[in-house]
C-alpha atoms as a PDB file:
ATOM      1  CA  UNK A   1     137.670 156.163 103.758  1.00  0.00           C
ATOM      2  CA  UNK A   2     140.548 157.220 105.935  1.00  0.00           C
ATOM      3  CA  UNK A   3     138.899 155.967 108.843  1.00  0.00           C
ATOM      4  CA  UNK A   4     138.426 152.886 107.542  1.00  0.00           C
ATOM      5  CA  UNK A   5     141.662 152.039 106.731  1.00  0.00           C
ATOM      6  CA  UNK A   6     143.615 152.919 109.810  1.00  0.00           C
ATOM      7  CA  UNK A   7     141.297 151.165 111.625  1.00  0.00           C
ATOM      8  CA  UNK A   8     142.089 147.942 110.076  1.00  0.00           C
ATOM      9  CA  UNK A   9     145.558 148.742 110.229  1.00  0.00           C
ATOM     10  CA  UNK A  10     145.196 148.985 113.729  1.00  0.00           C
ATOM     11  CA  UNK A  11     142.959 145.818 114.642  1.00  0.00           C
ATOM     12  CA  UNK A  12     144.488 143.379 116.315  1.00  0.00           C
ATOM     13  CA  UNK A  13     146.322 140.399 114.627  1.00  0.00           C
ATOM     14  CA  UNK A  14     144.942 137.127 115.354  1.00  0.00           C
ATOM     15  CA  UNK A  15     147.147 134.567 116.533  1.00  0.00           C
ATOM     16  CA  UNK A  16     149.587 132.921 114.287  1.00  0.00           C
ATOM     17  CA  UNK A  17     149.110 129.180 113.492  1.00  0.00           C
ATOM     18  CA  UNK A  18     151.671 126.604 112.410  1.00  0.00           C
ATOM     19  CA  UNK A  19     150.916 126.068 108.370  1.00  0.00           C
ATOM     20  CA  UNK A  20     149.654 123.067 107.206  1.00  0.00           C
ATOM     21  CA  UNK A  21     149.504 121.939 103.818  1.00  0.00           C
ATOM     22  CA  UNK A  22     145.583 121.151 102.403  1.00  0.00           C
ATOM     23  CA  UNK A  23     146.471 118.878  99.878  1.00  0.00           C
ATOM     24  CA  UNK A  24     148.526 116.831 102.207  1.00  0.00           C
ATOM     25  CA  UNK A  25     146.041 114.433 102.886  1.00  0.00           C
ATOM     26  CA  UNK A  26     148.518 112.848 106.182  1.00  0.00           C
ATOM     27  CA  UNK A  27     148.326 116.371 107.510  1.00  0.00           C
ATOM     28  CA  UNK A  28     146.754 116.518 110.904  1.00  0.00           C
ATOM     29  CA  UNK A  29     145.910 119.670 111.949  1.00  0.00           C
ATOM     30  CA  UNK A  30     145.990 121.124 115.838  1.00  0.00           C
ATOM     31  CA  UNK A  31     142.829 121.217 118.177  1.00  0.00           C
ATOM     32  CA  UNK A  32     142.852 123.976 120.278  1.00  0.00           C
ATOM     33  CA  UNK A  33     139.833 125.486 122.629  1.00  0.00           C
ATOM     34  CA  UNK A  34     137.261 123.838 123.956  1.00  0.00           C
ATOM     35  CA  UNK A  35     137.185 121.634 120.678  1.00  0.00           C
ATOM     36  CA  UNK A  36     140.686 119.535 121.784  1.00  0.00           C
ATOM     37  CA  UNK A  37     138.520 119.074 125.608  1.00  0.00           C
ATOM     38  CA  UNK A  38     135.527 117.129 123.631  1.00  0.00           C
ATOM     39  CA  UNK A  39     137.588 115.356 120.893  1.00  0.00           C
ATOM     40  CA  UNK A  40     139.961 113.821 123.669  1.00  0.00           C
ATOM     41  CA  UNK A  41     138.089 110.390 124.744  1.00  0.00           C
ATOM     42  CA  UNK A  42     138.129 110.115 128.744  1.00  0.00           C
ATOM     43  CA  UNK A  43     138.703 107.572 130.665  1.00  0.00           C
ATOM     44  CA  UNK A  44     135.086 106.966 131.766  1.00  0.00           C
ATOM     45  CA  UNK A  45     133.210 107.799 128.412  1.00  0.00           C
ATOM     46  CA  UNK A  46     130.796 105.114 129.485  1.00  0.00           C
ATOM     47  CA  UNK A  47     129.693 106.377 132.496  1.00  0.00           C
ATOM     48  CA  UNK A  48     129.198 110.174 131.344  1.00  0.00           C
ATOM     49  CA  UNK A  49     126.775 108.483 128.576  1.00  0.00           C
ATOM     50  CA  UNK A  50     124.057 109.464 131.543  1.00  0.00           C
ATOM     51  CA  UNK A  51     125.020 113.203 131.767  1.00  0.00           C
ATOM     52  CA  UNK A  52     124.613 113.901 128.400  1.00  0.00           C
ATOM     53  CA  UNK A  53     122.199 116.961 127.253  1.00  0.00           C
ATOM     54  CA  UNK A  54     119.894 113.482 125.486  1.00  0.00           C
ATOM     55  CA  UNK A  55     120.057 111.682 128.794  1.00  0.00           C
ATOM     56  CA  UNK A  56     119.072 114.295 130.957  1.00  0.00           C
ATOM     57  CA  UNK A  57     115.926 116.224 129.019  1.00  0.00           C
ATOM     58  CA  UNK A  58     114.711 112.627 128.030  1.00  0.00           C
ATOM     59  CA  UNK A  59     110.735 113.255 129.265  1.00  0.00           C
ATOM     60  CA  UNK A  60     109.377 110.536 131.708  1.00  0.00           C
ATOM     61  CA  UNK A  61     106.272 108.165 130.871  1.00  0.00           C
ATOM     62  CA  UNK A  62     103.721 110.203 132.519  1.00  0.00           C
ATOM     63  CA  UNK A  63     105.003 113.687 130.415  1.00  0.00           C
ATOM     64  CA  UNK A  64     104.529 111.612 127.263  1.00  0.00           C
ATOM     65  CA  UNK A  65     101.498 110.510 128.203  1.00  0.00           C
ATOM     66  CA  UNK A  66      99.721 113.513 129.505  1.00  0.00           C
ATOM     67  CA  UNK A  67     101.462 115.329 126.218  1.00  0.00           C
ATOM     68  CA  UNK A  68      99.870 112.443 123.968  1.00  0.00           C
ATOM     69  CA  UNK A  69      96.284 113.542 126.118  1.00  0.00           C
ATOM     70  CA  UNK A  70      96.619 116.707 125.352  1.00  0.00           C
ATOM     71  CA  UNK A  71      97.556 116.115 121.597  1.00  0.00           C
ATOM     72  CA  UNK A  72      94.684 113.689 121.160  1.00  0.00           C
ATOM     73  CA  UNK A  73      91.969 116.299 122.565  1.00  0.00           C
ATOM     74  CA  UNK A  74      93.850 118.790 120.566  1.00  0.00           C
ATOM     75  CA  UNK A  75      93.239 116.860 117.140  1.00  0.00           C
ATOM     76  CA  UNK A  76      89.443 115.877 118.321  1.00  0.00           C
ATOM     77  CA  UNK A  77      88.979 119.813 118.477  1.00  0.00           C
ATOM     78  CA  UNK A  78      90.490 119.923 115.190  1.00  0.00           C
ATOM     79  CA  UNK A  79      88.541 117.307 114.066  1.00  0.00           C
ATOM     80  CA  UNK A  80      85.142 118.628 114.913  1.00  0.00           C
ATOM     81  CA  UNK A  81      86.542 122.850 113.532  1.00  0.00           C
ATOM     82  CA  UNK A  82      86.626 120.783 110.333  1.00  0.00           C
ATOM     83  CA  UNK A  83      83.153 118.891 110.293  1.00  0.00           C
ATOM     84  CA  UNK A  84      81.876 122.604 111.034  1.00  0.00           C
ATOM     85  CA  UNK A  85      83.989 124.389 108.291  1.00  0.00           C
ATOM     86  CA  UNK A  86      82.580 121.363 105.236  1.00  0.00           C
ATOM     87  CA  UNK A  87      79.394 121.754 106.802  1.00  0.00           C
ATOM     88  CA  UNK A  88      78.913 125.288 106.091  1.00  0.00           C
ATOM     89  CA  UNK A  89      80.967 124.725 102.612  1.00  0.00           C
ATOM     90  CA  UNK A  90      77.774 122.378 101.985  1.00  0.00           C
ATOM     91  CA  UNK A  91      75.385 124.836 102.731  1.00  0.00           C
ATOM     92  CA  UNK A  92      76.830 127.885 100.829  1.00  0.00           C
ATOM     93  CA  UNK A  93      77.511 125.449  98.013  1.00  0.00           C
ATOM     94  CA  UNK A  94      73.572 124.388  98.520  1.00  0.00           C
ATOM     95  CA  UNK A  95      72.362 128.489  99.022  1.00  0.00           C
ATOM     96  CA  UNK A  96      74.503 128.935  95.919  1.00  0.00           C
ATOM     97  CA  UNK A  97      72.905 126.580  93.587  1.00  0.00           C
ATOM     98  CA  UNK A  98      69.425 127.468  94.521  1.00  0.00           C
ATOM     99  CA  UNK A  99      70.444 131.476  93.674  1.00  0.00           C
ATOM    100  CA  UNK A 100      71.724 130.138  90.614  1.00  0.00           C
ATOM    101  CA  UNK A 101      68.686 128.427  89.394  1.00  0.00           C
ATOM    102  CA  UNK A 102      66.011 131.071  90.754  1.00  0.00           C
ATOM    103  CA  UNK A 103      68.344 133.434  88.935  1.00  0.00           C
ATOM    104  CA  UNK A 104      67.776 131.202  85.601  1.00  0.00           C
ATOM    105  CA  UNK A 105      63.785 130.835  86.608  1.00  0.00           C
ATOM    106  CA  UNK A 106      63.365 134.982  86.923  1.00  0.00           C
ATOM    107  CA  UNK A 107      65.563 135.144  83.473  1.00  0.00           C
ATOM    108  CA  UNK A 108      63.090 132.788  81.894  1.00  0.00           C
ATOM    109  CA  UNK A 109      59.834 134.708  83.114  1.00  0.00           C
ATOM    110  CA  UNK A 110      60.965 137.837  81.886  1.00  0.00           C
ATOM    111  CA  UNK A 111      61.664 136.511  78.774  1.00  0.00           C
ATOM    112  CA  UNK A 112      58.306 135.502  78.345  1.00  0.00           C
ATOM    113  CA  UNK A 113      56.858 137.976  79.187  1.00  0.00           C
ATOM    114  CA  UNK A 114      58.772 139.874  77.099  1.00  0.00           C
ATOM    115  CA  UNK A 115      58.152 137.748  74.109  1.00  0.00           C
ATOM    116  CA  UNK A 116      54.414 137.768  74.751  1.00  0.00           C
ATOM    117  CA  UNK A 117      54.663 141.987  75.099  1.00  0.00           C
ATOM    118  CA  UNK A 118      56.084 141.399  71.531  1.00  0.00           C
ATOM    119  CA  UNK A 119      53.908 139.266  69.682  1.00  0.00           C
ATOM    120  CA  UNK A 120      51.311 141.127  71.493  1.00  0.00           C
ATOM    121  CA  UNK A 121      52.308 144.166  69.861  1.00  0.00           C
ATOM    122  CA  UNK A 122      52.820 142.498  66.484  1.00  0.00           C
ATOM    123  CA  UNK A 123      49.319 141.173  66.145  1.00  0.00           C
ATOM    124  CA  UNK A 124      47.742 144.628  66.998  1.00  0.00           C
ATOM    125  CA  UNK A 125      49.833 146.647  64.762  1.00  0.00           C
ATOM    126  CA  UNK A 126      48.747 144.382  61.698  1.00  0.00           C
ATOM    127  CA  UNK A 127      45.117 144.269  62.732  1.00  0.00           C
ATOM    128  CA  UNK A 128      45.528 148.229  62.319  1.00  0.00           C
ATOM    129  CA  UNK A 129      46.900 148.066  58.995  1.00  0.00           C
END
């Protein structure tokens, strides 16, 4: 804790700026840095328009058109991936329902059988009695 504290006693001040009121709304306050270089208009604003960051990564017809290509083939890939994908959803749906309903068939059977074991067994016991 020691430590700490002397070593903030011992950073180094930053540099002392003229005090401006906030709630002065007339108050201007100084640009310094490279933010005073930018803010400054120059004399031929117009011309450095072209040498701008925009101006100079701006891509060229044949970029947007071999990009648009490539994005086109991209989403016909896509395209067909999803045909496929609802395709099999259609056939699992399809392999489902026919489980289901031979699942309801074999429960049906059984319980005929079973019901015909039963009365089966009820008619013989009362022919014995």
């Amino acid at each position: 804790m020691l430590v700490t504290a002397v070593s903030a006693q011992a950073a180094p001040a930053a540099p002392i700026t003229p005090a401006v009121d906030a709630t002065d709304p007339t108050a201007v306050l100084p640009l310094t840095g490279p933010v005073a270089a930018r803010a400054l208009p120059t004399k031929n604003s117009a011309l450095d328009i072209n040498d701008t960051l925009a101006a100079q990564l701006q891509p060229s017809t044949k970029a947007l058109s071999a990009a648009n290509q490539e994005l086109l083939s991209r989403n016909a890939q896509l395209q067909r991936q999803v045909n496929d994908l609802q395709t099999q959803v259609n056939v699992l749906v399809y392999e489902s329902k026919g489980q289901l309903f031979l699942y309801g068939a074999f429960t049906v059977l059984i319980s005929l059988l079973v019901g015909i074991f039963v009365s089966w067994l009820v008619f013989v016991r009362r022919e014995r009695w």
